[in-house]
Protein backbone atom coordinates (compact mmCIF):
# COMPACT_ATOMS: atom_id res chain seq x y z
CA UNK A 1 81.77 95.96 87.21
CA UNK A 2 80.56 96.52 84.09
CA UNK A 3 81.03 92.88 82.71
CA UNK A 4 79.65 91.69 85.67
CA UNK A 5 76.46 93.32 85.19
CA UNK A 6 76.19 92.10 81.31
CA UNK A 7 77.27 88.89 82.61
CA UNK A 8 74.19 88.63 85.24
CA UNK A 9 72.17 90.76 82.05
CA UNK A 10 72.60 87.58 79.83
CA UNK A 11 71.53 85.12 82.25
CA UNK A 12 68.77 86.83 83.67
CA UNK A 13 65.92 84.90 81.79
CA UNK A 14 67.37 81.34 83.13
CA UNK A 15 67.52 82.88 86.45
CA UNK A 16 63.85 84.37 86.71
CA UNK A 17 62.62 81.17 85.80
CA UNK A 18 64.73 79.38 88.73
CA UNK A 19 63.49 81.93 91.56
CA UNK A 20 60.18 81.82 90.07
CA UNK A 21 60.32 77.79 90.52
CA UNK A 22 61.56 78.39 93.94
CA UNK A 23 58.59 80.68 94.80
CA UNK A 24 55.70 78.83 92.73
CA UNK A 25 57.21 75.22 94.73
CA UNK A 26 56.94 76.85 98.28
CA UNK A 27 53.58 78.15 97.40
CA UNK A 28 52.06 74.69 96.94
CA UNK A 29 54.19 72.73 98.97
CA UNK A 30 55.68 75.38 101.39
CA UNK A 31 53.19 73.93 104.40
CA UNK A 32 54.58 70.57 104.38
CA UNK A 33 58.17 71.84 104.77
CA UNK A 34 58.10 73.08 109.00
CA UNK A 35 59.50 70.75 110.87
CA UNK A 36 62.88 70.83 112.80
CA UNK A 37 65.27 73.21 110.77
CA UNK A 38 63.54 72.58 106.94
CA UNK A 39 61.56 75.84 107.91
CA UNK A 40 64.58 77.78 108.32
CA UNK A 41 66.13 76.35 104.98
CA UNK A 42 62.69 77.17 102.81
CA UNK A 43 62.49 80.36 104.32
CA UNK A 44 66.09 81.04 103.57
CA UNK A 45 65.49 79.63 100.04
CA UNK A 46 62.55 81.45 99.27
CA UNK A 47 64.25 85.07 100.23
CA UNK A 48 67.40 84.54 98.17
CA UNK A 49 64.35 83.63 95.53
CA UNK A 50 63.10 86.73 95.96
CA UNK A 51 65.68 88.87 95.56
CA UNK A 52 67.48 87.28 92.44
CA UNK A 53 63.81 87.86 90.98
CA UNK A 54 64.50 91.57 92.09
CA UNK A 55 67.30 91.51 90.59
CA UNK A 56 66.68 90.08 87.29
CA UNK A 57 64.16 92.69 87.06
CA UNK A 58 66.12 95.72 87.82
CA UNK A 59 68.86 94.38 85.13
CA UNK A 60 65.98 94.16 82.58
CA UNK A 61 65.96 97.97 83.08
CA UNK A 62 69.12 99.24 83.58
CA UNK A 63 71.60 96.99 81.61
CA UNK A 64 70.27 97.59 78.32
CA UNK A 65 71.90 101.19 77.92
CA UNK A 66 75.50 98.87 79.04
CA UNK A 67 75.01 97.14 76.11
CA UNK A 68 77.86 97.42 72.91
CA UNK A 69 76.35 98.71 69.79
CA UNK A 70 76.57 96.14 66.33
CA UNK A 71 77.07 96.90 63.13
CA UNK A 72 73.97 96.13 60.73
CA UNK A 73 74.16 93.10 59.53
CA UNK A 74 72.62 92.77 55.66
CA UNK A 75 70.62 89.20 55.35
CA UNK A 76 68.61 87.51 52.78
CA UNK A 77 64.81 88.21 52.96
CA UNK A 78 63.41 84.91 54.77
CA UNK A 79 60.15 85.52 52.48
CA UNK A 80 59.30 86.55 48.82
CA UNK A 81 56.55 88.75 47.70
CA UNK A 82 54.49 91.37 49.64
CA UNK A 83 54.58 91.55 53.22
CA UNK A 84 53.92 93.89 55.33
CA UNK A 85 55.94 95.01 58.92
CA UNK A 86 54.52 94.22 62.21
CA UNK A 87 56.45 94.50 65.61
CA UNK A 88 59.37 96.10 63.26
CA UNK A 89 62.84 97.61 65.15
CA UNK A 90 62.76 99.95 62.34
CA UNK A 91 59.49 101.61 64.49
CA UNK A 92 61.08 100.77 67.65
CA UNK A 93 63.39 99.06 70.21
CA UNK A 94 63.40 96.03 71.45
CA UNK A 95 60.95 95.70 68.60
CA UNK A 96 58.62 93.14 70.32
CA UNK A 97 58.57 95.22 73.87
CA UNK A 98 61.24 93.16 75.28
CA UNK A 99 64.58 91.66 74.69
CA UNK A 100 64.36 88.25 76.26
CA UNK A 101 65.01 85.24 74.06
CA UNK A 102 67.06 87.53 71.79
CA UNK A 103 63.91 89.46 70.58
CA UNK A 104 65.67 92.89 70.76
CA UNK A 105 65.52 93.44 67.01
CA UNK A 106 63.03 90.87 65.80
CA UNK A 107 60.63 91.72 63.33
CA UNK A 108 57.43 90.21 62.36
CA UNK A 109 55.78 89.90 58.56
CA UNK A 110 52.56 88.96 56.86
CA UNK A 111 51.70 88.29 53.61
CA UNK A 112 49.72 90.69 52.17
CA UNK A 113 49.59 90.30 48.66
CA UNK A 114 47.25 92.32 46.44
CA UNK A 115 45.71 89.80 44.18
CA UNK A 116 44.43 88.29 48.15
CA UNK A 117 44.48 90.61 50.87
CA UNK A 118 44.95 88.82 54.11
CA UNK A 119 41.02 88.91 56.09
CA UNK A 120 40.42 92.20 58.01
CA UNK A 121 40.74 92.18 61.99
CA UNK A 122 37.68 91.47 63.64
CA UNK A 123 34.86 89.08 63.10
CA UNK A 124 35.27 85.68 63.91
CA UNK A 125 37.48 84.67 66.96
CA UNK A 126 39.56 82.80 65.87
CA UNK A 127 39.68 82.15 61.90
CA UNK A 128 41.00 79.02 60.26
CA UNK A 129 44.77 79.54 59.33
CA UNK A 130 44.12 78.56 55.50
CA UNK A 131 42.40 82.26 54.83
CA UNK A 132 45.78 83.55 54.85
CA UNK A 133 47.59 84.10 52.33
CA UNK A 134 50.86 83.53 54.14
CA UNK A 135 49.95 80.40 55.40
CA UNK A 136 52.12 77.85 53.63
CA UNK A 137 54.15 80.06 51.68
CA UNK A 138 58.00 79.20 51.61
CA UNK A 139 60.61 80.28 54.33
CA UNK A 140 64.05 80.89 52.86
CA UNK A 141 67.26 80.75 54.66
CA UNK A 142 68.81 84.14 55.70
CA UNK A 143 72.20 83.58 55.47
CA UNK A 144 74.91 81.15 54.61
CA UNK A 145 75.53 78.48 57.25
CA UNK A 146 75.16 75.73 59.47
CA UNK A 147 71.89 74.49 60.50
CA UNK A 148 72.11 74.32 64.97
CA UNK A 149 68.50 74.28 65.51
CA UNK A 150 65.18 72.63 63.51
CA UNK A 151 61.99 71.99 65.66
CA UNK A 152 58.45 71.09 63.89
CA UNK A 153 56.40 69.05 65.79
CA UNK A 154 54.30 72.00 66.95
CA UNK A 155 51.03 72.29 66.11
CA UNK A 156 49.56 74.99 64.04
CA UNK A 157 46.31 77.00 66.05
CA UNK A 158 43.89 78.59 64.47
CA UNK A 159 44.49 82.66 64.33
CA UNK A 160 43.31 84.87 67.11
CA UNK A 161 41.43 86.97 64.89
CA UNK A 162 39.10 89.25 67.00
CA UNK A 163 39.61 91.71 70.93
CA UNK A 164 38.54 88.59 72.36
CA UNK A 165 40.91 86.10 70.85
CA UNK A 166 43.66 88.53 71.46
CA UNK A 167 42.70 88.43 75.02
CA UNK A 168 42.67 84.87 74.67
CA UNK A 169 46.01 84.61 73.01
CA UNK A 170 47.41 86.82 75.74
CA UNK A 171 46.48 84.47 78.45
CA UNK A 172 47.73 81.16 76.69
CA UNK A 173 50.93 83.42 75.74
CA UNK A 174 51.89 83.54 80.05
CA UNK A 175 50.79 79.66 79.93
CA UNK A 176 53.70 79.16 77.17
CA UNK A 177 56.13 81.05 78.89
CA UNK A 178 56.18 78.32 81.72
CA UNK A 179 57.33 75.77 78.76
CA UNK A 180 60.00 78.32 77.52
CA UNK A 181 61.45 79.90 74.37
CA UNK A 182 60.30 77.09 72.59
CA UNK A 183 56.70 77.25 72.98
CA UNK A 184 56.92 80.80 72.60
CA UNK A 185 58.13 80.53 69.07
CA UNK A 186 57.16 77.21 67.78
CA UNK A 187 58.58 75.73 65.08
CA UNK A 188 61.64 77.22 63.95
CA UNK A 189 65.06 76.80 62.37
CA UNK A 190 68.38 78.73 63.58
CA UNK A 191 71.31 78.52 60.93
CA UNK A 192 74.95 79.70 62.59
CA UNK A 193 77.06 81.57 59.84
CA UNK A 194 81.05 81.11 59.80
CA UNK A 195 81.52 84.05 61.58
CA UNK A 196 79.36 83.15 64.56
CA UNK A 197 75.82 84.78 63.80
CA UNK A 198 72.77 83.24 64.29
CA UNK A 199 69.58 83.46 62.44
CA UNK A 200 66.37 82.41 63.28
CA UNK A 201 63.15 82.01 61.74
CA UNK A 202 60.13 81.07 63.87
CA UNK A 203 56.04 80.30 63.76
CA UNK A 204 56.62 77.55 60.96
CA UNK A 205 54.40 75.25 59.47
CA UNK A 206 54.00 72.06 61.48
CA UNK A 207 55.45 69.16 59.27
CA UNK A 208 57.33 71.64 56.89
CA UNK A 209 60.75 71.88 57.74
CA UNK A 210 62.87 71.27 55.02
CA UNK A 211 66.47 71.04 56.71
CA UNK A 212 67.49 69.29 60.26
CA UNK A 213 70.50 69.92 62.31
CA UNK A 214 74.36 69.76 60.44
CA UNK A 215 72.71 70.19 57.03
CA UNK A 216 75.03 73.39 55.61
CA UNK A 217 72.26 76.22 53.51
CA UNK A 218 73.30 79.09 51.44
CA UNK A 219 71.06 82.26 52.01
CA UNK A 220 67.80 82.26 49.82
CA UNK A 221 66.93 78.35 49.99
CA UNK A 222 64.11 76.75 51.16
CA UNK A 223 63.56 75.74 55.19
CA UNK A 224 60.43 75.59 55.69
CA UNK A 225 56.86 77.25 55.55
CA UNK A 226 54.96 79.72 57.36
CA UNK A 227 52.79 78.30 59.66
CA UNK A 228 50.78 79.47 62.98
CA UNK A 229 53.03 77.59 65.75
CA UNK A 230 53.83 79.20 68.85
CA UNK A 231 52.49 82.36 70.16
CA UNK A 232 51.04 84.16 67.35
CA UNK A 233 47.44 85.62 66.59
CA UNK A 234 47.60 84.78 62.53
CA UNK A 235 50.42 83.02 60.14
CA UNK A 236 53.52 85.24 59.75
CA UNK A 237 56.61 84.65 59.76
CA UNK A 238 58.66 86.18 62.78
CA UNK A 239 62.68 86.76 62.41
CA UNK A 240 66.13 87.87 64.44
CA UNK A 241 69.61 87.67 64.25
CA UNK A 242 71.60 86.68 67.95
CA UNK A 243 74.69 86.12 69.23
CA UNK A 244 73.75 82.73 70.41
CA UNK A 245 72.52 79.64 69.50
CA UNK A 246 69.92 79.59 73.11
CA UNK A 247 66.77 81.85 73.45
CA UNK A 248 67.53 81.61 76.82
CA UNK A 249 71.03 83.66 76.89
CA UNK A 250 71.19 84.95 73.30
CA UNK A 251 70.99 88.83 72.71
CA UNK A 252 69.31 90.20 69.98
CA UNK A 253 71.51 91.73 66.55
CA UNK A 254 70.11 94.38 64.32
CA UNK A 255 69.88 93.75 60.57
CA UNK A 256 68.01 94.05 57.03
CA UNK A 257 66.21 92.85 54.68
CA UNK A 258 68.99 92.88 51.17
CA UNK A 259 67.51 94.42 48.43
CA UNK A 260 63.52 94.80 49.12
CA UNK A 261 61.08 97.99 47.78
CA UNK A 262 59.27 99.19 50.00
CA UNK A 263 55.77 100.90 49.39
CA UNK A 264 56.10 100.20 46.06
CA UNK A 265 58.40 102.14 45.54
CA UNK A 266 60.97 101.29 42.24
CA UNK A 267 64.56 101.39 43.67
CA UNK A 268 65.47 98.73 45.54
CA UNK A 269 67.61 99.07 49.10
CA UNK A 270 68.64 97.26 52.19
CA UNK A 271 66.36 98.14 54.65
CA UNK A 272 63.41 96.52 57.21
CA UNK A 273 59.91 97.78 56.54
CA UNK A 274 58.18 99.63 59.82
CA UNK A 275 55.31 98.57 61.11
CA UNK A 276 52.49 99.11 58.59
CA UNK A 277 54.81 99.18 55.89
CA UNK A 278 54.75 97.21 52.96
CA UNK A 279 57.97 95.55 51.56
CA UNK A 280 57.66 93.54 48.21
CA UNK A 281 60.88 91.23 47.86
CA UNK A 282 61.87 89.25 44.41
């Protein structure tokens, strides 16, 4: 029973977006279907819609506790310099509220280096991407590996940068969820170690990739740069470890960040920085 329910668990996302299909197609076209026995076929349709939505949603609350716990895995820092945390598993779990698209243990960070602070919150609504100081900065690989995924034709937005382009951002972030995973987090490369891991850094620079699919990395070179693709509200760079290669069925691994300070403090560990906190990496 058990497997059954982790089963259905790691095809939930897939299967939400086929009932909600279902239900979004019989709302616009449900009128034309009556005659003769098609009523009796939508209708039927449209209930088993309904409750595989149920049920996707009752698995997104109950199956996480089924799920086997994973080792840390220890990675290479996918930026250099000072960042700071945002959306961090080392504050909580799943890190970015939910674990669809193998999110569970993502973390999110910004530039913030002291010589050029990144602009304050607030202000203008939505800034121009080239006040931050992460925008453009290099993306390194994470691990040793395989290159299985490279996307960068996305665009890069201007940042959300006030309550009102948050708002704004929030509303075109339920607009990108009908594209899927991909909209959601832009451009992005996922490298597959030799033992079957799969790292993924997302919101890259439009243009920047450095790698395509079947090129082989080693941990610490250069894929890309930090851009503002996807759903994001200013240039960071966003990052997660999976058991698969698809968003749509992967779950999410925990890991860290291989020998970062953090705070500024002078010994060096393996360790994520929590949101707020300020890591400075090599």
């Amino acid at each position: 029973m058990k497997r059954v329910v982790l089963g259905l668990y790691r095809v939930r996302i897939p299967l939400y977006y086929l009932a909600a299909v279902i239900l979004i197609g019989n709302a616009l076209l449900g009128r034309l279907l009556v005659s003769g026995g098609v009523r009796e076929v939508r209708l039927a349709v449209v209930f088993a819609a309904i409750g595989v939505a149920g049920v996707c949603v009752a698995l997104a609350f109950l199956a996480p506790r089924l799920l086997p716990e994973h080792p840390v895995r220890v990675v290479a820092s996918p930026v250099r310099g000072r960042w700071v945390g945002v959306n961090s598993p080392a504050s909580k779990v799943p890190s970015h509220g939910v674990r669809a698209y193998g999110q569970a243990y993502a973390i999110d960070v910004v530039a913030d280096p002291v010589e050029a602070p990144r602009p304050e919150f607030g202000g203008e609504m939505m800034r121009a991407v080239s006040e931050y100081p992460a925008y453009g900065e290099p993306v390194f690989a994470m691990l040793n590996g395989e290159v299985v995924r490279a996307s960068g034709w996305r665009r890069d937005h201007r940042a959300r940068s006030n309550g009102w382009g948050i708002f704004y951002m929030m509303i075109e972030g339920m607009i990108r969820e009908i594209g899927g995973p991909g909209f959601v987090v832009g451009n992005h490369v996922t490298i597959r170690s030799d033992d079957g891991i799969y790292a993924t850094v997302a919101h890259l620079k439009q243009g920047s990739l450095a790698v395509r699919v079947g090129d082989r990395v080693k941990a610490g070179s250069i894929i890309g740069h930090c851009g503002n693709s996807g759903n994001t509200s200013e240039p960071h760079v966003h990052a997660q470890l999976m058991d698969r290669a698809s968003f749509w069925t992967a779950q999410g691994l925990p890991m860290s960040f291989a020998g970062i300070t953090l705070n500024g403090e002078k010994e060096s560990a393996d360790a994520l920085p929590a949101n707020e906190q300020h890591m400075t990496v090599a």
